[in-house]
PDB file of N, CA and C in Angstrom:
ATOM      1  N   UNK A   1       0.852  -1.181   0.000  1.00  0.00           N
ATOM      2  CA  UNK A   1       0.000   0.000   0.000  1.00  0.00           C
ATOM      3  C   UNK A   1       0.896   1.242   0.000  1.00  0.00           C
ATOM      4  N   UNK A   2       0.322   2.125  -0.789  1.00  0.00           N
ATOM      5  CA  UNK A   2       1.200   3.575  -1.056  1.00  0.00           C
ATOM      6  C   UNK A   2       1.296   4.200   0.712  1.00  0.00           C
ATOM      7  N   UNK A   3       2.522   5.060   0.470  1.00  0.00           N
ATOM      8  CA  UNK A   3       2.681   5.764   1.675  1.00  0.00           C
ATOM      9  C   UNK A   3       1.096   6.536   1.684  1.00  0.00           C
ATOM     10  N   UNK A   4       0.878   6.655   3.018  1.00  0.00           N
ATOM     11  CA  UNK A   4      -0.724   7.633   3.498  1.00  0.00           C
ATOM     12  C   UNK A   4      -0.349   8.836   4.092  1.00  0.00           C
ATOM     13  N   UNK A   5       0.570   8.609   4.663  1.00  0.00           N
ATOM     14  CA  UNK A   5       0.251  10.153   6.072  1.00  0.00           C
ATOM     15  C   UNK A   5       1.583  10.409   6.273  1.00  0.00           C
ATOM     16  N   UNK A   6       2.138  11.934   6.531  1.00  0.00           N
ATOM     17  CA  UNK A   6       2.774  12.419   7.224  1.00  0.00           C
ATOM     18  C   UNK A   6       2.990  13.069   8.317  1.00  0.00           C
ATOM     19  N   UNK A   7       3.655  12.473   9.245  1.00  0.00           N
ATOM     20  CA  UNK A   7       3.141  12.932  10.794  1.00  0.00           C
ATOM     21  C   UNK A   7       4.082  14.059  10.889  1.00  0.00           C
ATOM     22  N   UNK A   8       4.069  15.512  11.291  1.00  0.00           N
ATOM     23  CA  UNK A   8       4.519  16.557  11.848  1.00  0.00           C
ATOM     24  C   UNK A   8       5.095  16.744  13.281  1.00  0.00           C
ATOM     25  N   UNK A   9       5.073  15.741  13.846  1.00  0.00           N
ATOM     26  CA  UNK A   9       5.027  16.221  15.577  1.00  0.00           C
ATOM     27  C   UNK A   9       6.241  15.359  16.497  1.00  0.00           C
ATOM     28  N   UNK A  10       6.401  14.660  16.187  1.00  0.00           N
ATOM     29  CA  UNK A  10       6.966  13.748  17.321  1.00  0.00           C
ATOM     30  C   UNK A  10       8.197  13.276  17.244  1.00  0.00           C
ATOM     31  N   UNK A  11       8.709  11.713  16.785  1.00  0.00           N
ATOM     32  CA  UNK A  11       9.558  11.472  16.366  1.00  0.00           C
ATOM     33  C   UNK A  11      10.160  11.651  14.667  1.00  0.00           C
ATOM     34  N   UNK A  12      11.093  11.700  14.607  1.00  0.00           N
ATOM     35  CA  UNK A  12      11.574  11.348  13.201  1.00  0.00           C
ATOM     36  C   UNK A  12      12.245   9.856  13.364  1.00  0.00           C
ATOM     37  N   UNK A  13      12.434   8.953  12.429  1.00  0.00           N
ATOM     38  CA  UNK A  13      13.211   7.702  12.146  1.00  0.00           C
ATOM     39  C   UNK A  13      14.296   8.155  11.755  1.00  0.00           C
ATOM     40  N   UNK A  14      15.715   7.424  12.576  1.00  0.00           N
ATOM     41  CA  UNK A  14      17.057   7.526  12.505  1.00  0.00           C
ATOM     42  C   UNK A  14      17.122   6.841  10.414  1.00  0.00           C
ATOM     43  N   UNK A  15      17.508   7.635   9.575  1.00  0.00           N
ATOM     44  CA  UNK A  15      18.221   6.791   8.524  1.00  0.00           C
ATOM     45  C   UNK A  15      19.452   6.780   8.475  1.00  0.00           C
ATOM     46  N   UNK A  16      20.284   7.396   9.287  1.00  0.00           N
ATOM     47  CA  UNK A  16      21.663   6.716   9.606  1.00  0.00           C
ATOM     48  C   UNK A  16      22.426   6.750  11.109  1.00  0.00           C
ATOM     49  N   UNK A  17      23.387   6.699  11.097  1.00  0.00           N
ATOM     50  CA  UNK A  17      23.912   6.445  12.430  1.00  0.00           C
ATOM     51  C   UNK A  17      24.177   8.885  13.172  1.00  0.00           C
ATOM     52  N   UNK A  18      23.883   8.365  13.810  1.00  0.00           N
ATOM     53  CA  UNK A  18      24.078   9.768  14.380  1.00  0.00           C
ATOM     54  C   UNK A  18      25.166  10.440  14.522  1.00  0.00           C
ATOM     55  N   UNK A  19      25.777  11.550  14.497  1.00  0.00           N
ATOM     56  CA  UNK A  19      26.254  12.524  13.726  1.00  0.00           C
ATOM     57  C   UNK A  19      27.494  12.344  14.992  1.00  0.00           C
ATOM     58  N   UNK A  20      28.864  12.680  15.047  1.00  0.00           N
ATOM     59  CA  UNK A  20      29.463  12.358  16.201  1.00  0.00           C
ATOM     60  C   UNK A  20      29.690  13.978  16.954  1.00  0.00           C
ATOM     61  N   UNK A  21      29.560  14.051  17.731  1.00  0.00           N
ATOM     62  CA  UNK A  21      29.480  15.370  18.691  1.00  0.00           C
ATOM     63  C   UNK A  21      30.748  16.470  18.286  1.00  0.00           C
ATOM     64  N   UNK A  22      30.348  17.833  17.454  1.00  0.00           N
ATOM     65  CA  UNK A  22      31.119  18.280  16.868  1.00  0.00           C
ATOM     66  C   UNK A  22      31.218  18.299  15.860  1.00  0.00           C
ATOM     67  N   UNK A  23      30.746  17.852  15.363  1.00  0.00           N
ATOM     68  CA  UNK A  23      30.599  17.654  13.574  1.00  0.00           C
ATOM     69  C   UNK A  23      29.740  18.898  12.897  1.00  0.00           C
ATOM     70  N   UNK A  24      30.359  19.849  12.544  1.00  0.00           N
ATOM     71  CA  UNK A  24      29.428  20.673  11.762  1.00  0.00           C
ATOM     72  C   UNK A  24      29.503  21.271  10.583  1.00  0.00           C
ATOM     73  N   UNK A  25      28.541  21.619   9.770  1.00  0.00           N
ATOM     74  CA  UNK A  25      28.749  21.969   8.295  1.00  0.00           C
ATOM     75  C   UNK A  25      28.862  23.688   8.496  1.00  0.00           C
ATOM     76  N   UNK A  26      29.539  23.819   7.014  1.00  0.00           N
ATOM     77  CA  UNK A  26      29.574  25.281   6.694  1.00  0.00           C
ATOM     78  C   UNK A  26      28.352  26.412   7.207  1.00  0.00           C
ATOM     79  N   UNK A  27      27.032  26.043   8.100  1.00  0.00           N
ATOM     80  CA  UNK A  27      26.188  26.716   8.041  1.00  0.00           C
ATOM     81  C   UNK A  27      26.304  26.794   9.615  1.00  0.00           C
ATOM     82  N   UNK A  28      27.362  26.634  10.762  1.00  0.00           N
ATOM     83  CA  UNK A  28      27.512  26.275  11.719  1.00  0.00           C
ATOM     84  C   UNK A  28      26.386  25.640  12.940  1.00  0.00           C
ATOM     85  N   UNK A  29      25.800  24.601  11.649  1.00  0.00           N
ATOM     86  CA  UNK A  29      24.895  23.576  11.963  1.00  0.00           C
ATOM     87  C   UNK A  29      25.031  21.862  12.005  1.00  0.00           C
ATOM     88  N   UNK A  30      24.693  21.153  13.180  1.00  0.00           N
ATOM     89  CA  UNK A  30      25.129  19.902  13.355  1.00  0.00           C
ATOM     90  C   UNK A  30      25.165  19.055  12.152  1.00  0.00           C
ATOM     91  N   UNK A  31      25.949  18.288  11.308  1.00  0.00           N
ATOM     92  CA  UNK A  31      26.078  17.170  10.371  1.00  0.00           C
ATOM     93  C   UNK A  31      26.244  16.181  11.366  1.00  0.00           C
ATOM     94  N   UNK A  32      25.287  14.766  10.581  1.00  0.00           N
ATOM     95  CA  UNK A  32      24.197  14.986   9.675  1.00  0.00           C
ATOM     96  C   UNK A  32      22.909  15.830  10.541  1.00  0.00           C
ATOM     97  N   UNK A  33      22.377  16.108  10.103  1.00  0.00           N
ATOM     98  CA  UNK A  33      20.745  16.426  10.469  1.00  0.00           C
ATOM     99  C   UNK A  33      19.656  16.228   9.587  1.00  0.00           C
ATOM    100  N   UNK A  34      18.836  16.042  10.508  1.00  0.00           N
ATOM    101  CA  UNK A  34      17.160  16.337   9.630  1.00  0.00           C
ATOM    102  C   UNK A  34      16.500  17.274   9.392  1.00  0.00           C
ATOM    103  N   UNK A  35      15.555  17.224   8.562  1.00  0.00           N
ATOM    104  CA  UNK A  35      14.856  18.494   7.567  1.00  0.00           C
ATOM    105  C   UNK A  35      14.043  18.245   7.005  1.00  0.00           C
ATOM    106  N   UNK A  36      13.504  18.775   6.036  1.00  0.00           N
ATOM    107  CA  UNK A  36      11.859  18.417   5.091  1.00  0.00           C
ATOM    108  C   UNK A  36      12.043  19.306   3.840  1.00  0.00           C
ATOM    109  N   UNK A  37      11.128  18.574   2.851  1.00  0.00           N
ATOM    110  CA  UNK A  37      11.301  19.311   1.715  1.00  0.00           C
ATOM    111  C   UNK A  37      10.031  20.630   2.111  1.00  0.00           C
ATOM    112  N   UNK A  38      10.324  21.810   1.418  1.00  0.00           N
ATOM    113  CA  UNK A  38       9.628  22.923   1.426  1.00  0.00           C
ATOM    114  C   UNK A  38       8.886  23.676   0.332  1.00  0.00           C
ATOM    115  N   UNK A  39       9.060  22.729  -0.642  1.00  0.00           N
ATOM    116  CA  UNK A  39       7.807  22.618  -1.580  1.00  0.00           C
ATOM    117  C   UNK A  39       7.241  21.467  -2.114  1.00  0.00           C
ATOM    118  N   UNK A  40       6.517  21.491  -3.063  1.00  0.00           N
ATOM    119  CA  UNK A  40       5.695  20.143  -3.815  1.00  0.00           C
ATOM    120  C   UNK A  40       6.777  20.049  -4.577  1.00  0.00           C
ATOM    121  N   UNK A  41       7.560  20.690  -5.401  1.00  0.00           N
ATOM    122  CA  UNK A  41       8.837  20.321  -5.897  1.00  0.00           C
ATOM    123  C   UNK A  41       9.762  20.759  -5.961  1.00  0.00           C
ATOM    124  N   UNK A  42      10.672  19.660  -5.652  1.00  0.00           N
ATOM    125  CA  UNK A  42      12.255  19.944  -5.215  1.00  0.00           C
ATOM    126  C   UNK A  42      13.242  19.572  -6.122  1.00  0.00           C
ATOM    127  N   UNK A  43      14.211  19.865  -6.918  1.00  0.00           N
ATOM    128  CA  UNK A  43      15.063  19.574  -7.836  1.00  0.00           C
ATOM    129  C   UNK A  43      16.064  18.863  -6.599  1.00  0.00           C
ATOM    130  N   UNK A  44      16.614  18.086  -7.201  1.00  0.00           N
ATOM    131  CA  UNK A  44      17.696  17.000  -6.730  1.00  0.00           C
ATOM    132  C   UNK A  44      18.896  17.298  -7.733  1.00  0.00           C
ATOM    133  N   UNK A  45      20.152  17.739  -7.516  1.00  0.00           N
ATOM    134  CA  UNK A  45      21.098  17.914  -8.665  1.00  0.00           C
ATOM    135  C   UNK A  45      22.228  17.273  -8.245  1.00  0.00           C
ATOM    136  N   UNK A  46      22.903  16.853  -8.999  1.00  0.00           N
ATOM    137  CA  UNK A  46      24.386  16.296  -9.447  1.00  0.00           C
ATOM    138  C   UNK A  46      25.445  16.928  -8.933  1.00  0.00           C
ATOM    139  N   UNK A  47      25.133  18.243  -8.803  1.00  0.00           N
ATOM    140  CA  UNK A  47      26.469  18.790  -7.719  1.00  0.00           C
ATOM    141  C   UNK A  47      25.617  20.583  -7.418  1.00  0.00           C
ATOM    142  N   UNK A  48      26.649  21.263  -6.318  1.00  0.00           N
ATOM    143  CA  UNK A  48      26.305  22.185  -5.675  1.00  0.00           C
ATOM    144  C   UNK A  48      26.415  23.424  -6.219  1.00  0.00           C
ATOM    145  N   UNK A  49      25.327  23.962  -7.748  1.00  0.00           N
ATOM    146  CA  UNK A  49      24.930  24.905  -8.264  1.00  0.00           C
ATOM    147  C   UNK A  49      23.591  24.416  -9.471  1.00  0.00           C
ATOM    148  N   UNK A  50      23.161  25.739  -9.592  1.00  0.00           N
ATOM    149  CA  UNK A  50      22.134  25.921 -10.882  1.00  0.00           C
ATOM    150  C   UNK A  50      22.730  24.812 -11.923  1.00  0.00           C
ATOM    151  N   UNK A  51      24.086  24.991 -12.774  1.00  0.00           N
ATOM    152  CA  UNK A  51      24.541  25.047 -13.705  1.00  0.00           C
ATOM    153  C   UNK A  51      24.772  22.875 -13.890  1.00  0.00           C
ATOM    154  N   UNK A  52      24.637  22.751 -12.438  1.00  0.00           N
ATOM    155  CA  UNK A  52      24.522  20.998 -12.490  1.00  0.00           C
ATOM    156  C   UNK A  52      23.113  20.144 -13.049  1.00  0.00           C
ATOM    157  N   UNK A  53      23.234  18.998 -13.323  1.00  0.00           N
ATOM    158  CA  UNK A  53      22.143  18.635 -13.995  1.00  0.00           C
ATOM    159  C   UNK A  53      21.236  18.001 -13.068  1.00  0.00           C
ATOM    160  N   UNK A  54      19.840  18.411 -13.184  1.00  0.00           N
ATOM    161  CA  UNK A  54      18.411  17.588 -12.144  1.00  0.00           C
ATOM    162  C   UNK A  54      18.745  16.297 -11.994  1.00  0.00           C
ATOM    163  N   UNK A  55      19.107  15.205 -11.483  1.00  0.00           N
ATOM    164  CA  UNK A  55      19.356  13.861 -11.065  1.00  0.00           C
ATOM    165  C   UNK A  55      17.753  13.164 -10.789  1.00  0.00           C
ATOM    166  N   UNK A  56      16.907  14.310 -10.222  1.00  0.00           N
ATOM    167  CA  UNK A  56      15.873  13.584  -9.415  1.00  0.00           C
ATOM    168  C   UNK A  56      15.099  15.154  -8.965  1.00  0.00           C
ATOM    169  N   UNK A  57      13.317  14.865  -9.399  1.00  0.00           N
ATOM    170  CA  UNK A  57      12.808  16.015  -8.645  1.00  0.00           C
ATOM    171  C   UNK A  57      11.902  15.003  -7.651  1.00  0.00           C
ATOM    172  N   UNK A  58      12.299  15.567  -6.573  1.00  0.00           N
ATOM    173  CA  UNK A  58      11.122  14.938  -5.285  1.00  0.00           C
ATOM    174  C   UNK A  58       9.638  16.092  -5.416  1.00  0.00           C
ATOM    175  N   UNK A  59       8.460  15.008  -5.409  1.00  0.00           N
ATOM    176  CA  UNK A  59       7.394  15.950  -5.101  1.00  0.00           C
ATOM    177  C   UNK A  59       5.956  15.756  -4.735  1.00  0.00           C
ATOM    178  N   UNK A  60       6.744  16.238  -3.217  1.00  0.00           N
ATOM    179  CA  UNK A  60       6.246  15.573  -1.668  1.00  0.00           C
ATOM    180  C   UNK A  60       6.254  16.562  -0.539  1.00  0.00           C
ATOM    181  N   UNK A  61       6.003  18.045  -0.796  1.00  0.00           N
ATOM    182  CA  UNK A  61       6.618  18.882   0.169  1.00  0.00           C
ATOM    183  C   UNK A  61       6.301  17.572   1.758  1.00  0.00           C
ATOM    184  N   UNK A  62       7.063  18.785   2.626  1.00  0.00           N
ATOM    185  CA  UNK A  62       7.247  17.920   4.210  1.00  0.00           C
ATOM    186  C   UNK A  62       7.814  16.637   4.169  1.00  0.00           C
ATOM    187  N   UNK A  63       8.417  16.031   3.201  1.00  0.00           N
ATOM    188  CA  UNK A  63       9.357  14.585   2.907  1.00  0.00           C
ATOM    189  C   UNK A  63      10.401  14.731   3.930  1.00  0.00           C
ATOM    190  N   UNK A  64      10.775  14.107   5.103  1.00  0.00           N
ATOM    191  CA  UNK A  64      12.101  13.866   5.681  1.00  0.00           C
ATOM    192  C   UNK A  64      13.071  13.755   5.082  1.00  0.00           C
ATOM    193  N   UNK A  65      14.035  14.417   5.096  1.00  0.00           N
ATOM    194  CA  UNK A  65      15.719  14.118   4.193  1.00  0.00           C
ATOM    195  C   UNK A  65      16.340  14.620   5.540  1.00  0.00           C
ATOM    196  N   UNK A  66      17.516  14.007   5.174  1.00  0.00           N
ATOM    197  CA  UNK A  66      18.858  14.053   6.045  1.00  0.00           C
ATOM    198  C   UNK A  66      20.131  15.092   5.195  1.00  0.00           C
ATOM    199  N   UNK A  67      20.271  16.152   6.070  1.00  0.00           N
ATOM    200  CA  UNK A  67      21.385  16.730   5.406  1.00  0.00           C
ATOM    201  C   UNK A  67      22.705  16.231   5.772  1.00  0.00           C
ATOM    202  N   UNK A  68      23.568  15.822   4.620  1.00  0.00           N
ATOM    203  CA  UNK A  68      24.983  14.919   5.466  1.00  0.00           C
ATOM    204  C   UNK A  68      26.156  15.455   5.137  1.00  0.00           C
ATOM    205  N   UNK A  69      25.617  17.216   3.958  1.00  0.00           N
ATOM    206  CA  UNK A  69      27.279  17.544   3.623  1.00  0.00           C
ATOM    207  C   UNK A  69      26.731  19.125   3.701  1.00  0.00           C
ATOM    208  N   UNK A  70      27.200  20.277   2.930  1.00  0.00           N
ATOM    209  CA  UNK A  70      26.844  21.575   2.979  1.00  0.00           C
ATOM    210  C   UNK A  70      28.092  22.219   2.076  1.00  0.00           C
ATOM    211  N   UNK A  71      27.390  23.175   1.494  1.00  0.00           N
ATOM    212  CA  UNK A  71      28.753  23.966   0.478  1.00  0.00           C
ATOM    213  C   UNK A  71      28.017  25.017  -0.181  1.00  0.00           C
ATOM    214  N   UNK A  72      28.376  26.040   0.391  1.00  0.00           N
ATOM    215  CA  UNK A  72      27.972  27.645   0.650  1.00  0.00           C
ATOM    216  C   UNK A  72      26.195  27.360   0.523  1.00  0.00           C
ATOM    217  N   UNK A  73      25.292  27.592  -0.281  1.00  0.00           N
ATOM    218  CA  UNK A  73      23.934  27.741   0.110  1.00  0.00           C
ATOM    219  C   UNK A  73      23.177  26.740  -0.018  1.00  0.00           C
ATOM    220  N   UNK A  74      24.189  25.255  -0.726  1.00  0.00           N
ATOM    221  CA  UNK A  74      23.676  24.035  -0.815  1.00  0.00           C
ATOM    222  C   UNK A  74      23.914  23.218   0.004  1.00  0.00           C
ATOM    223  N   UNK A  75      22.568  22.176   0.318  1.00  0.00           N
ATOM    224  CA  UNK A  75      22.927  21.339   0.869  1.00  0.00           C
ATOM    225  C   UNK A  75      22.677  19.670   0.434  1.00  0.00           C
ATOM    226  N   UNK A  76      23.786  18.547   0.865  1.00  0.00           N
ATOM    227  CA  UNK A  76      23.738  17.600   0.354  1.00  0.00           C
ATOM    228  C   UNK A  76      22.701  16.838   0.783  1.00  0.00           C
ATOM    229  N   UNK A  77      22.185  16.305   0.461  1.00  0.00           N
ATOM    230  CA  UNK A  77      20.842  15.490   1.055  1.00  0.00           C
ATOM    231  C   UNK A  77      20.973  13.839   0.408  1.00  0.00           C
ATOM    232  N   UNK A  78      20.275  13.306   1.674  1.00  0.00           N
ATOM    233  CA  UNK A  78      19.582  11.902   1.378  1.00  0.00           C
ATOM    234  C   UNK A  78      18.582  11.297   1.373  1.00  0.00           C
ATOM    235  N   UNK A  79      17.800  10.737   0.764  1.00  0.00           N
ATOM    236  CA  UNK A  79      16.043  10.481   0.960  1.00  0.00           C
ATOM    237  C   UNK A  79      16.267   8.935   2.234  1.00  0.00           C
ATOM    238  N   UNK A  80      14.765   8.648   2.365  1.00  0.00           N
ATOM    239  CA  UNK A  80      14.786   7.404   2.631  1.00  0.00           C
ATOM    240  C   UNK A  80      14.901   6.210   2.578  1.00  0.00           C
ATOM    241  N   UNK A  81      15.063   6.519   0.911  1.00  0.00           N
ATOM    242  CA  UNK A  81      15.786   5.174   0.332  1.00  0.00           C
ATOM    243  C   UNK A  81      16.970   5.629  -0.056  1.00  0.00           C
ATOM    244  N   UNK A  82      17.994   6.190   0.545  1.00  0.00           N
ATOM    245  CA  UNK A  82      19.201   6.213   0.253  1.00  0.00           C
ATOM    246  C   UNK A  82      19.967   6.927  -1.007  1.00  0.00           C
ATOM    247  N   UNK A  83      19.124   7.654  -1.721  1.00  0.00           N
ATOM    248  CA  UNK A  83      19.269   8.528  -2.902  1.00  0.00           C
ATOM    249  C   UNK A  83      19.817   9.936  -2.416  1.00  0.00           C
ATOM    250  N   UNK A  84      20.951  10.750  -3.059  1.00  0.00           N
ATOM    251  CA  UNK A  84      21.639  11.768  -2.676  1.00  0.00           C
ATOM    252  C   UNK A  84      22.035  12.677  -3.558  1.00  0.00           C
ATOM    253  N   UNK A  85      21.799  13.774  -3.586  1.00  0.00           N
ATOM    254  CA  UNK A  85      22.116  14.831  -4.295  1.00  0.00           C
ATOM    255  C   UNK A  85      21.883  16.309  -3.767  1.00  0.00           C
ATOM    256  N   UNK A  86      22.224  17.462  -4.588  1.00  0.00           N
ATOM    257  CA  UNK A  86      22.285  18.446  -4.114  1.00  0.00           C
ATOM    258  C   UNK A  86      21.233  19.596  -3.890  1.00  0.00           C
ATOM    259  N   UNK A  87      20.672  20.259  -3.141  1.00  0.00           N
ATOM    260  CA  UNK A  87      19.519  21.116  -3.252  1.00  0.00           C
ATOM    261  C   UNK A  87      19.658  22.585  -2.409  1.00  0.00           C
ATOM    262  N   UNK A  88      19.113  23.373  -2.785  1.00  0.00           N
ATOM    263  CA  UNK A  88      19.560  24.969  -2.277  1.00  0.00           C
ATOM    264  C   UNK A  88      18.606  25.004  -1.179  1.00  0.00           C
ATOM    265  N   UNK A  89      19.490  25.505  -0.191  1.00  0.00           N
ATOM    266  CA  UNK A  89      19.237  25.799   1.441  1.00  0.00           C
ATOM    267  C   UNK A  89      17.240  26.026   0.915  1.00  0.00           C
ATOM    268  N   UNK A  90      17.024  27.195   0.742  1.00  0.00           N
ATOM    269  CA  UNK A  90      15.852  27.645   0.120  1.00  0.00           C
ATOM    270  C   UNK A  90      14.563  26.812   0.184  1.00  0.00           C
ATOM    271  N   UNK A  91      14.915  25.171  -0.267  1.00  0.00           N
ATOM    272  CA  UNK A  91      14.297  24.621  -0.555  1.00  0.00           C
ATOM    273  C   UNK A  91      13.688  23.866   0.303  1.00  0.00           C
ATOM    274  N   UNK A  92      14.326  24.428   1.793  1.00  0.00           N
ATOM    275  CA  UNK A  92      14.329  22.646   2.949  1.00  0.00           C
ATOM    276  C   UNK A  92      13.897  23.837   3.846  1.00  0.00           C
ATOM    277  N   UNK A  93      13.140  23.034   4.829  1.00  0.00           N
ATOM    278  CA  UNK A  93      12.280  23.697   5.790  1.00  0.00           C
ATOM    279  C   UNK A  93      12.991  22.643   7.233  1.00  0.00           C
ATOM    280  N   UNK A  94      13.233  23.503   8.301  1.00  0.00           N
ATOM    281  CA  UNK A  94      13.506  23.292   9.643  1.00  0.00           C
ATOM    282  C   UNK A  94      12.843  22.065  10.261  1.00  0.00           C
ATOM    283  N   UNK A  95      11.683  22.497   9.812  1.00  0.00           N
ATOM    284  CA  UNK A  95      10.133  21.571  10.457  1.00  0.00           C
ATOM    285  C   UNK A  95      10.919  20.333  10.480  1.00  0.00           C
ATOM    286  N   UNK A  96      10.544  19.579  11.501  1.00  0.00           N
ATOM    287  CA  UNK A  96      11.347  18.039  11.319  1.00  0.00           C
ATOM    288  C   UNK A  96       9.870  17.092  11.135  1.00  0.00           C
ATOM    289  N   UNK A  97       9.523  16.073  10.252  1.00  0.00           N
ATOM    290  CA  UNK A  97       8.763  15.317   9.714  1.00  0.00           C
ATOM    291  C   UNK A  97       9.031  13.779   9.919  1.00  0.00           C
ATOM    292  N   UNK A  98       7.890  12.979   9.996  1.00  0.00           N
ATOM    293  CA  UNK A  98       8.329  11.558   9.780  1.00  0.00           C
ATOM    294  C   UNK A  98       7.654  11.218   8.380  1.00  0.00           C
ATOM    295  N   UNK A  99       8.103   9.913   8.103  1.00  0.00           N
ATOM    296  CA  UNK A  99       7.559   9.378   6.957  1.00  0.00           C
ATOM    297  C   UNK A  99       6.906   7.842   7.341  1.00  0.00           C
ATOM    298  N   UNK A 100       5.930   7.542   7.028  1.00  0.00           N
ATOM    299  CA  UNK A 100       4.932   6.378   7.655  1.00  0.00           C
ATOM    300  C   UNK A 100       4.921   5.587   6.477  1.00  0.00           C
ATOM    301  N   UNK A 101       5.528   4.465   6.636  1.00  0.00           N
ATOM    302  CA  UNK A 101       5.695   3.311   5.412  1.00  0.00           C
ATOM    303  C   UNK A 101       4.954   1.804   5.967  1.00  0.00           C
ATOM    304  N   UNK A 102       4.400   1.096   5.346  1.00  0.00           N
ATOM    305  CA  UNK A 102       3.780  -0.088   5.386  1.00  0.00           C
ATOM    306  C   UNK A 102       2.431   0.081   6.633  1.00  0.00           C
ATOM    307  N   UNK A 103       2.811  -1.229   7.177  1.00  0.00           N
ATOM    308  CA  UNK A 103       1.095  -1.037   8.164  1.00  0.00           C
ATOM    309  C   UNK A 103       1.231   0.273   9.269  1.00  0.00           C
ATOM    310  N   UNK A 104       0.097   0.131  10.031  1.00  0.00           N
ATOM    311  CA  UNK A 104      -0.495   1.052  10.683  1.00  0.00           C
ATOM    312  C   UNK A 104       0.906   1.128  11.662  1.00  0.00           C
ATOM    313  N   UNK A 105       1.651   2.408  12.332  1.00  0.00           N
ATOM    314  CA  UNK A 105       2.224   2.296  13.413  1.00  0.00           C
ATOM    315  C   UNK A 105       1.728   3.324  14.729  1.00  0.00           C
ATOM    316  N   UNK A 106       2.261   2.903  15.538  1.00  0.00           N
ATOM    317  CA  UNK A 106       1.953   3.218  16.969  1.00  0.00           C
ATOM    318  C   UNK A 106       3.090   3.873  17.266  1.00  0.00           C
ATOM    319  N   UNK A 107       2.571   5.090  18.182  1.00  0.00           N
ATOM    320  CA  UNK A 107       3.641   5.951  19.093  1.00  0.00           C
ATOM    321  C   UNK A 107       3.305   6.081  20.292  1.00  0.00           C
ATOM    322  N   UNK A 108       4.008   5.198  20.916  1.00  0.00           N
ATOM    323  CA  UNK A 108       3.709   5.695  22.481  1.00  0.00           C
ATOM    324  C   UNK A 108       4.913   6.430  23.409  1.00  0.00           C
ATOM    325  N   UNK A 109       4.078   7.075  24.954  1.00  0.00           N
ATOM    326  CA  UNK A 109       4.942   8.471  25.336  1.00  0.00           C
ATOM    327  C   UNK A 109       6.058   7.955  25.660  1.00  0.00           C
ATOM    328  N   UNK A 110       6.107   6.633  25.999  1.00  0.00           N
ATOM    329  CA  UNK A 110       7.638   5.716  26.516  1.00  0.00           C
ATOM    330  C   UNK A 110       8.160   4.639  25.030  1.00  0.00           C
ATOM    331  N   UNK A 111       9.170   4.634  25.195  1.00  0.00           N
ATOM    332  CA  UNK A 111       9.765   3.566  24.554  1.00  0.00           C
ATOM    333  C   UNK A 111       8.917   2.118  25.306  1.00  0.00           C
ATOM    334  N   UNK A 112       8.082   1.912  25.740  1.00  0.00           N
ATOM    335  CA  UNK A 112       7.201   0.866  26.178  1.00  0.00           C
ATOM    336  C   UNK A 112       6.429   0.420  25.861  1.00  0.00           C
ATOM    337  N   UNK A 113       6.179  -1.071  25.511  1.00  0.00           N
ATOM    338  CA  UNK A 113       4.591  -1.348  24.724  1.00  0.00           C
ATOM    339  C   UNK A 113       3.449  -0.960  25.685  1.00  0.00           C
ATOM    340  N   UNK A 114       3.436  -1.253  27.152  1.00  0.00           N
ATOM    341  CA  UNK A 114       2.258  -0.614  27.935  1.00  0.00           C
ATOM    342  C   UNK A 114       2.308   0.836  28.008  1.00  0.00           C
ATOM    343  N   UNK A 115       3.437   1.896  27.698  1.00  0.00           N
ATOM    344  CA  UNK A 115       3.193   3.079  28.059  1.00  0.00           C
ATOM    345  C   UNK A 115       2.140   3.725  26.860  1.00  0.00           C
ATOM    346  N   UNK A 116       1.308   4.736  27.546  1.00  0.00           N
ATOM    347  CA  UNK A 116       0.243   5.786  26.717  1.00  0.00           C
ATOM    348  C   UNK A 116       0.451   5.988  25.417  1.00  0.00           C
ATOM    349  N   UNK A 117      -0.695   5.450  24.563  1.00  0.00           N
ATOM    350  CA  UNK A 117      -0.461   6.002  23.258  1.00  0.00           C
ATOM    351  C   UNK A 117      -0.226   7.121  23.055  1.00  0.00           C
ATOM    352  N   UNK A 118       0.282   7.943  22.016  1.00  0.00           N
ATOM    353  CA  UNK A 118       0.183   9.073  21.721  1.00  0.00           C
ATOM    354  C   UNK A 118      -0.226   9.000  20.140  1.00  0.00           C
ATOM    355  N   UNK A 119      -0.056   7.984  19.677  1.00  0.00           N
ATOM    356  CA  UNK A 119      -0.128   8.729  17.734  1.00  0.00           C
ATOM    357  C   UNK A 119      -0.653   7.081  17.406  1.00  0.00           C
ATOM    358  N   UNK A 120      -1.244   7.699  16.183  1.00  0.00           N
ATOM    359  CA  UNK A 120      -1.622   5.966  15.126  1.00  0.00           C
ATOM    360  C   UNK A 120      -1.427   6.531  14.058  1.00  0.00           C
ATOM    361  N   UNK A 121      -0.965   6.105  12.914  1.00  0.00           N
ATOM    362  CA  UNK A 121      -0.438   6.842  11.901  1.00  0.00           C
ATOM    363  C   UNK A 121      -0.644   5.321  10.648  1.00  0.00           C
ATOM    364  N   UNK A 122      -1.176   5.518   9.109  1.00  0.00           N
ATOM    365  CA  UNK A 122      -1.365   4.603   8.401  1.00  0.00           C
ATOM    366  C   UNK A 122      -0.509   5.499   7.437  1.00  0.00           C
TER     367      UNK A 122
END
């Protein structure tokens, strides 16, 4: 079944290993980090200007991507399936997003199966 819902609020899903303390890009912001796309479409390019070629347009505003590199107003990005290329600061929104794939999942307030639901998400 196609992806359904994008949840705004809570957790995001780790897609890679976490960033080691100190690590920061040209924007004196933590690498890697998370982010969202900030329109319905986003050009994906081959390297860090206009003048590189579209690789991939995502178009999904609020999509989770991981920023894992940076070079002056671009930043390098990765989707959830592991696809990477370049996109202008401009384009990515702060907001941190999840992405809800296959059956129904559950969020509860503890890492606990008895603790309080908080979310159901399809």
């Amino acid at each position: 079944m196609a992806l359904r819902v994008f949840i705004s609020f809570v957790i995001l899903v780790c897609f890679a290993p976490l960033a080691h303390a100190g690590d920061k890009g040209a924007s004196g912001l933590a690498l890697p980090r998370f982010v969202s796309l900030a329109a319905d479409e986003v050009n994906l390019r081959t390297g860090p200007g206009f003048r590189y070629p579209i690789a991939w347009v995502f178009v999904r505003a609020a999509m989770p991507v991981e920023i894992v590199g940076e070079f002056d107003d671009w930043r390098r990005v990765r989707d959830h399936d592991g696809a990477e290329g370049w996109v202008h600061r401009a384009m990515l929104s702060g907001e941190r997003t999840v992405l809800v794939t296959g059956s129904e999942r559950t969020i509860h307030r503890e890492p606990r199966a008895d603790a309080p639901l908080v979310a159901r998400a399809q």
